[in-house]
Protein backbone atom coordinates (compact mmCIF):
# COMPACT_ATOMS: atom_id res chain seq x y z
CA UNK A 1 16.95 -5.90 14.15
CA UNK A 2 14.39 -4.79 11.57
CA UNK A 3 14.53 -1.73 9.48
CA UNK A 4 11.53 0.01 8.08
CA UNK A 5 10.78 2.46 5.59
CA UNK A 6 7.51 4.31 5.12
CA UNK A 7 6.98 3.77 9.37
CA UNK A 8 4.86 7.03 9.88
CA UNK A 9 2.84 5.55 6.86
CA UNK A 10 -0.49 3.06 7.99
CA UNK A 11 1.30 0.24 6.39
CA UNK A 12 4.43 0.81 7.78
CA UNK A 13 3.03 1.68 10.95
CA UNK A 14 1.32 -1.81 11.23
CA UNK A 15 4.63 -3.63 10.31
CA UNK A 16 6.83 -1.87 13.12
CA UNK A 17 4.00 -1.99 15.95
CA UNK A 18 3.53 -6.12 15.31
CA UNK A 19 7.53 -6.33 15.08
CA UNK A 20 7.57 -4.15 18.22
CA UNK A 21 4.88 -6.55 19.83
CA UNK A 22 6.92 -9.70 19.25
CA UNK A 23 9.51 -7.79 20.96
CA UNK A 24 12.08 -7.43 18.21
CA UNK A 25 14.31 -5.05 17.46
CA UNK A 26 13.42 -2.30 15.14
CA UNK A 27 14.94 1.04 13.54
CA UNK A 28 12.86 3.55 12.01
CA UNK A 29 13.87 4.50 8.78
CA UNK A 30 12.86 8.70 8.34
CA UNK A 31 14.00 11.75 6.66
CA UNK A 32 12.52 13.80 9.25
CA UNK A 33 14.18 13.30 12.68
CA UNK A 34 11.27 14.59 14.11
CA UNK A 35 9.38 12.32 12.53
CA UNK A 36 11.34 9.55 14.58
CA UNK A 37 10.34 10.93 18.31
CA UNK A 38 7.65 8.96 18.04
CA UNK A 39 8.81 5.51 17.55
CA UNK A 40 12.33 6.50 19.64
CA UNK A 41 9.77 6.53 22.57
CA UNK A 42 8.68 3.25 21.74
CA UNK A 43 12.21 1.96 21.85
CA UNK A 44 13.18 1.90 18.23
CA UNK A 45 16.74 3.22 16.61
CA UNK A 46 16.08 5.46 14.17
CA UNK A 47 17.62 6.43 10.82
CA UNK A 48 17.64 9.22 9.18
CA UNK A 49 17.13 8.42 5.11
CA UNK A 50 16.14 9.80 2.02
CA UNK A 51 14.58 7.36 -0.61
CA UNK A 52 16.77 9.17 -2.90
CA UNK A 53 20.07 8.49 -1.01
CA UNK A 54 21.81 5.12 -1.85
CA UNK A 55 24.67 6.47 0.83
CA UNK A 56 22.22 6.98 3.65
CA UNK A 57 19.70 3.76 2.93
CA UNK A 58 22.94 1.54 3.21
CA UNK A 59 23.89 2.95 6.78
CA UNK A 60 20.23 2.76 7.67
CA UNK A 61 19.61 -1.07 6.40
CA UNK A 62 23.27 -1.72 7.68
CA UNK A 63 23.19 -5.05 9.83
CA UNK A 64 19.65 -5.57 9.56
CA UNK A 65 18.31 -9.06 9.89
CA UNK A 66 15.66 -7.94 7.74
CA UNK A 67 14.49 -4.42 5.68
CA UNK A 68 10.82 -3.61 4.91
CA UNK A 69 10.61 -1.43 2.06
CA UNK A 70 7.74 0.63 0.86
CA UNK A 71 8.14 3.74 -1.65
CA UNK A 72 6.31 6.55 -1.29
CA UNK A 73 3.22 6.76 -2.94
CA UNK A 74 2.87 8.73 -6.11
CA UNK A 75 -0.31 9.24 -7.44
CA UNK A 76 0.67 11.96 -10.19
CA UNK A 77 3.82 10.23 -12.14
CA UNK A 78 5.49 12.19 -14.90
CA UNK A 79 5.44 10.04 -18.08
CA UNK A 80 7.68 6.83 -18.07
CA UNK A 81 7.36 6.91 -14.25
CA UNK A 82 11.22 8.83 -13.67
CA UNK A 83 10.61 9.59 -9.65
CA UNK A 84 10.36 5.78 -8.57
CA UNK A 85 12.81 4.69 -11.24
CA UNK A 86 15.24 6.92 -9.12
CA UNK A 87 14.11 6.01 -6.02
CA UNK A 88 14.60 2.07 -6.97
CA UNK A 89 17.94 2.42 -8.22
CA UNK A 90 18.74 4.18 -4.91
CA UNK A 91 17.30 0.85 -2.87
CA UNK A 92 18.82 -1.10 -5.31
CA UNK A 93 22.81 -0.09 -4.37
CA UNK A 94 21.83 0.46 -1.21
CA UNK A 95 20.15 -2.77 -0.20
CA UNK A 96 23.46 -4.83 -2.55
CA UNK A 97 25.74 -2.74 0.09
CA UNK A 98 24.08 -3.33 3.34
CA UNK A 99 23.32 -7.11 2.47
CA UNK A 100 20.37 -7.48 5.14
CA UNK A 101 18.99 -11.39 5.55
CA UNK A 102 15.72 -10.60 4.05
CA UNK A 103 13.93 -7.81 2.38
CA UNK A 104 10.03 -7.39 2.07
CA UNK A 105 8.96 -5.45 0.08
CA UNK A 106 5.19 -3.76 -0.49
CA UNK A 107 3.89 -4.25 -4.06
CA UNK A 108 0.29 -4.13 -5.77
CA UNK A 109 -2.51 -6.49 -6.85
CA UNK A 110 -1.99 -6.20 -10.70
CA UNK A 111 2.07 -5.82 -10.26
CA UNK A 112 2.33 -8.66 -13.31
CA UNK A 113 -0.50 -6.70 -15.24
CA UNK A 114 1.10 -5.71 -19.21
CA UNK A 115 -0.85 -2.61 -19.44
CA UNK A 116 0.68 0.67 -18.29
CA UNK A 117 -1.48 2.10 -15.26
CA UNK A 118 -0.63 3.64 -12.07
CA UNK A 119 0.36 0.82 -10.58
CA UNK A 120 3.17 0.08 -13.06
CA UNK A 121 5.37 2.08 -10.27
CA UNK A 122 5.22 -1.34 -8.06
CA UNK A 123 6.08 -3.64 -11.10
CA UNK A 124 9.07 -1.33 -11.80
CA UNK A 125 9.81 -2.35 -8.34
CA UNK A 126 9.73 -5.58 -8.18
CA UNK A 127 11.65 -6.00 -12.00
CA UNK A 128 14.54 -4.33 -10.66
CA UNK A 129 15.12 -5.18 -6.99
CA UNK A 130 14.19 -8.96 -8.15
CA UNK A 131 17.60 -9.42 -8.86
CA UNK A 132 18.94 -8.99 -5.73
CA UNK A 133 20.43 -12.24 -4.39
CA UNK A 134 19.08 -12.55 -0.45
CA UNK A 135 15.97 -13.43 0.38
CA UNK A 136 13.15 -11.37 -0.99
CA UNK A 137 9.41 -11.24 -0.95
CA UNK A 138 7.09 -8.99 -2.78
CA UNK A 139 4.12 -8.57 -0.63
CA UNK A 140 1.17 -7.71 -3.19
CA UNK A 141 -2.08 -6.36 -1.01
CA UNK A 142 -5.95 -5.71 -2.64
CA UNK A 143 -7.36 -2.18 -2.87
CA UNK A 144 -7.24 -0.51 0.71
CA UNK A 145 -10.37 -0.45 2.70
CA UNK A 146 -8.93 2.99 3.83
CA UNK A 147 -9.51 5.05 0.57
CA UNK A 148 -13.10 4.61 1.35
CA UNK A 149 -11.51 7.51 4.04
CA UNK A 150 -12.96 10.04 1.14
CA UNK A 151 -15.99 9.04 1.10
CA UNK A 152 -16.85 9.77 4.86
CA UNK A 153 -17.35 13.67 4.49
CA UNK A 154 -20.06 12.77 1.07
CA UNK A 155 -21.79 10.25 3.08
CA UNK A 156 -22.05 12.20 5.88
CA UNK A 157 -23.31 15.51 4.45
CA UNK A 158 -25.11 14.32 1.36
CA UNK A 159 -25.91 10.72 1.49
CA UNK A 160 -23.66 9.41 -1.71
CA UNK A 161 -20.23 8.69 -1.76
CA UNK A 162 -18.91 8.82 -5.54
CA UNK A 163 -17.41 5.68 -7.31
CA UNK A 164 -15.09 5.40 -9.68
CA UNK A 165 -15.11 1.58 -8.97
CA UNK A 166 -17.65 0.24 -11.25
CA UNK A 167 -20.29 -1.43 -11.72
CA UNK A 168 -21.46 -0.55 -8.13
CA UNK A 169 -22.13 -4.20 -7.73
CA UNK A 170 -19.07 -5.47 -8.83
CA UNK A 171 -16.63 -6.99 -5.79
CA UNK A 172 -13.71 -5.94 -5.72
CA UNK A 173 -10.32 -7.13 -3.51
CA UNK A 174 -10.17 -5.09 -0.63
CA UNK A 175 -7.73 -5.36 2.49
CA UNK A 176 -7.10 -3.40 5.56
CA UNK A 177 -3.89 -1.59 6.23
CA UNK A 178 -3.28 -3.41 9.26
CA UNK A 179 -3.58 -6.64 7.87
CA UNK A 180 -0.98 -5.84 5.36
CA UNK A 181 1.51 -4.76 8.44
CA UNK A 182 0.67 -7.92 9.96
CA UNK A 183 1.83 -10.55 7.33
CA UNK A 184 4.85 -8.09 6.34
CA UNK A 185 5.85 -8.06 10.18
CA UNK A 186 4.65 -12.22 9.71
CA UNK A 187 6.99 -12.75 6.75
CA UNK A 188 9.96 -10.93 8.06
CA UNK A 189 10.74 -13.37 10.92
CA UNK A 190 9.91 -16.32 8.65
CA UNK A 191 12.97 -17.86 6.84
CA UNK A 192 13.20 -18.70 2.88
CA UNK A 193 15.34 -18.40 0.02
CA UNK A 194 14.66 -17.03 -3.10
CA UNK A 195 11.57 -14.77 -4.65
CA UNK A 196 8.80 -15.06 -3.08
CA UNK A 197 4.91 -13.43 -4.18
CA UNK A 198 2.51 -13.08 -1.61
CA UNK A 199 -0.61 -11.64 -2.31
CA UNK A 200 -3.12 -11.04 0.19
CA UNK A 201 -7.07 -9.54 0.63
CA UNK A 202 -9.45 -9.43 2.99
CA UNK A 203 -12.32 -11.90 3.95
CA UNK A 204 -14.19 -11.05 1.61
CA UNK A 205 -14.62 -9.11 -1.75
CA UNK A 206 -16.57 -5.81 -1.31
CA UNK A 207 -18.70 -4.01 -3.88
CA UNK A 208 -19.25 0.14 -3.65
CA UNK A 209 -22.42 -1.18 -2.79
CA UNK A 210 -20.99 -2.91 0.16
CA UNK A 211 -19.39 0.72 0.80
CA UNK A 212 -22.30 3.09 0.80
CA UNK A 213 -24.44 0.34 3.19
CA UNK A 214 -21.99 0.07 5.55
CA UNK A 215 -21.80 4.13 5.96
CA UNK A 216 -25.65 4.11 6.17
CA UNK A 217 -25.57 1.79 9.14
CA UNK A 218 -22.87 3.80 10.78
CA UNK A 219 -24.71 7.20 9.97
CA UNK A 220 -27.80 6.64 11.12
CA UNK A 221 -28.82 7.98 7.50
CA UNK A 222 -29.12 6.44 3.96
CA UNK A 223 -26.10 6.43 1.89
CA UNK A 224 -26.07 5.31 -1.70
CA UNK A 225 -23.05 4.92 -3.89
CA UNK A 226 -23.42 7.15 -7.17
CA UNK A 227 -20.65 6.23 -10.20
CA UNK A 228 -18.67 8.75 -11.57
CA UNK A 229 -19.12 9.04 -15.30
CA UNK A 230 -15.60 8.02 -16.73
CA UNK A 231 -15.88 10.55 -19.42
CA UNK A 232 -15.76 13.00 -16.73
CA UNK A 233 -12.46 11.43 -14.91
CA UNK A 234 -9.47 13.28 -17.17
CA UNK A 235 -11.43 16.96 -16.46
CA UNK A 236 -11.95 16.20 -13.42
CA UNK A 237 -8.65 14.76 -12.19
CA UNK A 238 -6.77 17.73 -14.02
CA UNK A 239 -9.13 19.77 -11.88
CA UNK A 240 -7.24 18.26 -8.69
CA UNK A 241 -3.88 18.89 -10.10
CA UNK A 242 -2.89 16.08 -12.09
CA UNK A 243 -1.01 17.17 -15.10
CA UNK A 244 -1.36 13.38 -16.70
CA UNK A 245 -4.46 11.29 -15.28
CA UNK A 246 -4.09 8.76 -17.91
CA UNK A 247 -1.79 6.01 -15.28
CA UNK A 248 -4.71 6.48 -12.56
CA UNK A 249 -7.48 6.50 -14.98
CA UNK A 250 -6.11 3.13 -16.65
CA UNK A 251 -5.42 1.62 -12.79
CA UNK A 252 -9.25 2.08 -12.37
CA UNK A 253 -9.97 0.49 -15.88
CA UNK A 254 -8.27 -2.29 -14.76
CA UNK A 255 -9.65 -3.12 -11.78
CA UNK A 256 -13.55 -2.43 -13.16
CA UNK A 257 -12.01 -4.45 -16.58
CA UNK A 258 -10.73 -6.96 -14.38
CA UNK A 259 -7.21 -7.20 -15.83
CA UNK A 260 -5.84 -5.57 -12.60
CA UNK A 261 -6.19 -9.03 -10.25
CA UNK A 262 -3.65 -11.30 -8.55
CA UNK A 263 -1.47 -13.10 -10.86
CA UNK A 264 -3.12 -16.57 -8.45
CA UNK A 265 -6.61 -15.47 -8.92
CA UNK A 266 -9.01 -15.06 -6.06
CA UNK A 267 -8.61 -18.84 -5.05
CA UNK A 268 -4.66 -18.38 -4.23
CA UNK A 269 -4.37 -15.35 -2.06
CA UNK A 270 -4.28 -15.09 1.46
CA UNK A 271 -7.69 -13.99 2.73
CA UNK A 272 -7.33 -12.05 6.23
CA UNK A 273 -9.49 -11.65 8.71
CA UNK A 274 -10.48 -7.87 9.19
CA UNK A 275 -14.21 -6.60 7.91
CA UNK A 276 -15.07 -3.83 6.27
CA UNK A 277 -16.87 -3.18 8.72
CA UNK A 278 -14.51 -2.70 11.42
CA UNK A 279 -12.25 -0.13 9.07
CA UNK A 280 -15.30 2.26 7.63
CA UNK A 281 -16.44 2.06 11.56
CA UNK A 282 -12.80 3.54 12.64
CA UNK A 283 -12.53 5.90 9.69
CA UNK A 284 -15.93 7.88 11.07
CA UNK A 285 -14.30 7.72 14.69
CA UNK A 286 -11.77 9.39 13.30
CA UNK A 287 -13.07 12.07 11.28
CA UNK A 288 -15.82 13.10 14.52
């Protein structure tokens, strides 16, 4: 049996539906039970578990074969990142308790990157549950094609998506959600010992370019990508309700710096399979 975290999440989603397909065992892993219904119809257990809650995590990764662990995404961190510090402590007794055979755990690109950005949350992660003795492996995906989600309504209605990814030319790692479910569903039923890093993209690297011509194709209309001025990023990110933009604002200097890569390079990642294409195609499906 398999626990999840994060299931009603894309990634997590992916990683229970290709466990499910393979015909293993999973349990859900929610704090809403009503959240569960949904994959109790599909024949999983379910667990009921905050990501606060060493107590409850233990019973819900209790006689597991393996645990897939995602935190929940925070994209407004108080200074000195206290929420997921919590949180990974909390996995951290729990997961030494319930002694499952493997854990796999969702990191970042950049995870092993020494300045401070958003994405230190994942490299907190991975410094503290490291220690752990079974078998663990920190899964570290590209950007997700998905964010380009926002950009659907501006391409639509104006013809420009806006880019904070920049140059507009400049590739950038990319992956689709259910690629990432697929090797973390993949690397659960494989069997190793010791740390493992597996970092993973898609096919190919995309530019915002790439972005804005693939919505033009799909819309029947041109679409160009138009970069956001970076001087205009702290206003405008306080704007949305982000009392300290500096940890995003320094994730997107490092992937347009380049410091925010995998710790293999290009040439030592996995490269899957999914286009672009195929995700900015479902992403306008879904918003009609």
């Amino acid at each position: 049996m398999y626990a999840i975290t994060g299931i009603t999440g894309q990634v997590g989603g992916a990683v229970a539906r290709n466990l499910l397909s393979a015909n293993q065992l999973v349990r859900a892993v929610v704090r809403d039970a009503n959240k569960g219904t949904a994959w109790a119809e599909q024949g999983c257990a379910v667990a009921l578990a905050d990501m606060n809650d060493a107590d409850a995590l233990k019973a819900a990764f209790a006689g597991a074969e393996g645990v897939f662990v995602l935190i929940p995404p925070n994209f407004a961190p108080s200074r000195g990142f206290p929420e997921t510090r919590a949180i990974v402590a909390a996995l951290h007794s729990a997961i030494a308790a319930a002694r499952p055979g493997k854990v796999v755990c969702l990191s970042t690109i950049g995870a092993q990157a020494t300045q401070s950005n958003l994405l230190t949350q994942l490299q907190i992660v991975e410094q503290v549950l490291g220690d752990l003795p079974m078998p663990f492996a920190f899964l570290r995906p590209a950007w997700f094609m998905e964010n380009a989600a926002w950009d659907v309504a501006p391409a639509r209605e104006k013809g420009i998506i806006p880019s904070f990814l920049q140059p507009l030319d400049k590739p950038v790692p990319m992956i689709a959600t259910a690629e990432v479910g697929r090797v973390a569903a993949e690397l659960l039923q494989q069997t190793w010992s010791g740390r493992r890093i597996v970092e993973i993209e898609g096919p190919r690297r995309v530019t915002p370019d790439d972005i804005a011509k693939g919505f033009s194709q799909l819309l029947g209309h041109p679409v160009h990508a138009e970069a956001v001025p970076r001087e205009t990023w702290e206003a405008l990110f306080k704007a949305q309700g982000t009392a300290d933009p500096e940890p995003r604002i320094r994730m997107l200097d490092g992937f347009n710096e380049g410091w925010i890569e995998f710790e293999s390079g290009e040439s030592g990642s996995i490269k899957g399979e999914v286009e672009l294409e195929t995700v900015l195609k479902s992403l306008v499906e879904r918003s009609n």
